[in-house]
C-alpha atoms as a PDB file:
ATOM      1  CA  UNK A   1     -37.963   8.144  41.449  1.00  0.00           C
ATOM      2  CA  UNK A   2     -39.696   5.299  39.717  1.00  0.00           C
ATOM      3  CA  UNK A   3     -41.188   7.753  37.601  1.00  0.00           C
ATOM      4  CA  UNK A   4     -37.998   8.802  36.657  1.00  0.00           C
ATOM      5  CA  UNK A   5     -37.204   5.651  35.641  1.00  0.00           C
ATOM      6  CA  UNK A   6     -40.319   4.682  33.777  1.00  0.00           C
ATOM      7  CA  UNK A   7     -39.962   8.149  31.711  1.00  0.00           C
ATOM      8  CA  UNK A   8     -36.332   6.261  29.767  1.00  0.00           C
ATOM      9  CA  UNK A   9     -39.115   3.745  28.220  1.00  0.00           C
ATOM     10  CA  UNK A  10     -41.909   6.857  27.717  1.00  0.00           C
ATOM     11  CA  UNK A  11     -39.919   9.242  26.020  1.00  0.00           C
ATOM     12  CA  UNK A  12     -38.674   7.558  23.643  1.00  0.00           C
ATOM     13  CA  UNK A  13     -41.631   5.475  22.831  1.00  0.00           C
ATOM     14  CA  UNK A  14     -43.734   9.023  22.423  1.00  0.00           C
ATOM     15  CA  UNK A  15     -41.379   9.990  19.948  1.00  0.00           C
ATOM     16  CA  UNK A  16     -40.972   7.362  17.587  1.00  0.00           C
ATOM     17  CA  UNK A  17     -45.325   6.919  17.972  1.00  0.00           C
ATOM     18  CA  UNK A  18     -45.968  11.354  17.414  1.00  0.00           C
ATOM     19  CA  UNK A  19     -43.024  11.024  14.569  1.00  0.00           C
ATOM     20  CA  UNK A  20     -44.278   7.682  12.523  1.00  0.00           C
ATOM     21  CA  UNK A  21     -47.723   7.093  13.506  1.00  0.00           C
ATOM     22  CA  UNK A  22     -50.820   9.566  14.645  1.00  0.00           C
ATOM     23  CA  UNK A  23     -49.602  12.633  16.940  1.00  0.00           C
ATOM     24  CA  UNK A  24     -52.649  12.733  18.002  1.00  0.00           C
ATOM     25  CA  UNK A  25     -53.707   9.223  19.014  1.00  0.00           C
ATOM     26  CA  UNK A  26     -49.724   9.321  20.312  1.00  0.00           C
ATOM     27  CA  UNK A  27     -50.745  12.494  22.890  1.00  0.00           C
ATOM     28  CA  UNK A  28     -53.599  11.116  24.138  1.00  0.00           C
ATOM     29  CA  UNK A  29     -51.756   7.717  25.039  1.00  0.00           C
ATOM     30  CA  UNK A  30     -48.965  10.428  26.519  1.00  0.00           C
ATOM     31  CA  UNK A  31     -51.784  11.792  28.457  1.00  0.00           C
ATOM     32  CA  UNK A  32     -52.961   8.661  29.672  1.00  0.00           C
ATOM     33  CA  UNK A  33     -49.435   7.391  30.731  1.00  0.00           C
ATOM     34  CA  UNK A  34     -49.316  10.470  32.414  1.00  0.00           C
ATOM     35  CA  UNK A  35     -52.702   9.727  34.299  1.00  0.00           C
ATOM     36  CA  UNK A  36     -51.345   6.204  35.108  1.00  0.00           C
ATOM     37  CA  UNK A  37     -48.539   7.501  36.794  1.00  0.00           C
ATOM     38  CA  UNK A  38     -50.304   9.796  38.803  1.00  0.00           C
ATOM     39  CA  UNK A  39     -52.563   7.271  40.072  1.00  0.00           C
ATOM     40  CA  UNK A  40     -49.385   5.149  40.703  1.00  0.00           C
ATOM     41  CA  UNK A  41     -47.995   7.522  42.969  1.00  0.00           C
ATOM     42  CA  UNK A  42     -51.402   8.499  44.691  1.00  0.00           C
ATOM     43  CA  UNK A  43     -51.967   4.767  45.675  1.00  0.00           C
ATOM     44  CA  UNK A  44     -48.955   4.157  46.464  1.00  0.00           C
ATOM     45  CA  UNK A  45     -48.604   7.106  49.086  1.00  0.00           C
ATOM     46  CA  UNK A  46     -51.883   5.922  50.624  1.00  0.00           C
ATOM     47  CA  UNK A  47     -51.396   1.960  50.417  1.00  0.00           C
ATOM     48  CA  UNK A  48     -48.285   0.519  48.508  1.00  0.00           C
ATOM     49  CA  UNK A  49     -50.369  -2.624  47.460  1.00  0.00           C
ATOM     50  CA  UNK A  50     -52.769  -0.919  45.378  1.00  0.00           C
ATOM     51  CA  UNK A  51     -50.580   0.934  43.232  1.00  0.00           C
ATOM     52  CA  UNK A  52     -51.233  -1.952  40.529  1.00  0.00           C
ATOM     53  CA  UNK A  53     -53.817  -0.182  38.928  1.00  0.00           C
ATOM     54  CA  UNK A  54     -51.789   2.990  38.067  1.00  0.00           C
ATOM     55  CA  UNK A  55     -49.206   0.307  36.753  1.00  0.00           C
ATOM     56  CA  UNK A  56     -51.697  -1.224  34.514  1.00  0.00           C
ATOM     57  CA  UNK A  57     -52.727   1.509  33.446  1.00  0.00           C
ATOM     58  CA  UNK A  58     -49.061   2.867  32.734  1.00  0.00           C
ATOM     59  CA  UNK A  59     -48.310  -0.190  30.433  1.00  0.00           C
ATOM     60  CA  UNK A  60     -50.994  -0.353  28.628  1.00  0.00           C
ATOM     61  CA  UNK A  61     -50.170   3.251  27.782  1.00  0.00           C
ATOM     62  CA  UNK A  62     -47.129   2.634  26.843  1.00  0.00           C
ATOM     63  CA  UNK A  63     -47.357  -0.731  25.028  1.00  0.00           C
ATOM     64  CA  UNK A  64     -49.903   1.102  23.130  1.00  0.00           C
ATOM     65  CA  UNK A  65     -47.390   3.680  22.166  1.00  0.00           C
ATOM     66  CA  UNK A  66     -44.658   0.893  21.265  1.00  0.00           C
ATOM     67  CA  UNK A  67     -47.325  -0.335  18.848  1.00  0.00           C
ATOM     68  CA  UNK A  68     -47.827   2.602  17.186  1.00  0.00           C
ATOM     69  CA  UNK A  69     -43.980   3.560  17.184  1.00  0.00           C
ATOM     70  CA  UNK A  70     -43.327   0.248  15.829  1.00  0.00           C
ATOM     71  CA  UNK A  71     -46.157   0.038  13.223  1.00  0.00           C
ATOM     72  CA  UNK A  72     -45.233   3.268  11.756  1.00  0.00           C
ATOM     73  CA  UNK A  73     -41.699   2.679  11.450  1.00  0.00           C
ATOM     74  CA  UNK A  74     -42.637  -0.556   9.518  1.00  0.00           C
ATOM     75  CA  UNK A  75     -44.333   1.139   6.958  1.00  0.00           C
ATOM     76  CA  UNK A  76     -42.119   3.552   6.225  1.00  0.00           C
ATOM     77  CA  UNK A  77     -39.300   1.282   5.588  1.00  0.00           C
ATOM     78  CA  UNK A  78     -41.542  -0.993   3.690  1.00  0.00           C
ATOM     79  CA  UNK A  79     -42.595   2.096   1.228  1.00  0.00           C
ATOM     80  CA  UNK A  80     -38.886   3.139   1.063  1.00  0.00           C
END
């Protein structure tokens, strides 16, 4: 379920970063969200107090793509 939730932020944020900036720098931080999460739910299954790595790993993904997103939308309503 928290993945669930965490996806609402993702999705959109791997859209605006694959439309405006790099699709390809914007898959690979997809992929590595996606290998955050995983590693969120693994630790957590085993020991809910070590599922901070996963999470760090998760935003960092995502801030990364909220960067991007954001950059590229800058520029293209600064060349407009």
């Amino acid at each position: 379920m928290n993945t669930l939730e965490a996806s609402v932020m993702f999705l959109p944020a791997l859209w605006l970063a694959g439309a405006y900036g790099d699709p390809a720098w914007a898959a690979g931080f997809g992929a590595f969200w996606l290998v955050g999460r995983v590693l969120y739910a693994v630790m957590h299954a085993r020991d809910a107090q070590r599922r901070g790595e996963g999470f760090v790993i998760t935003l960092l993904a995502l801030s990364a793509l909220l960067v991007q997103g954001g950059w590229g939308i800058a520029k293209a309503l600064l060349a407009a």
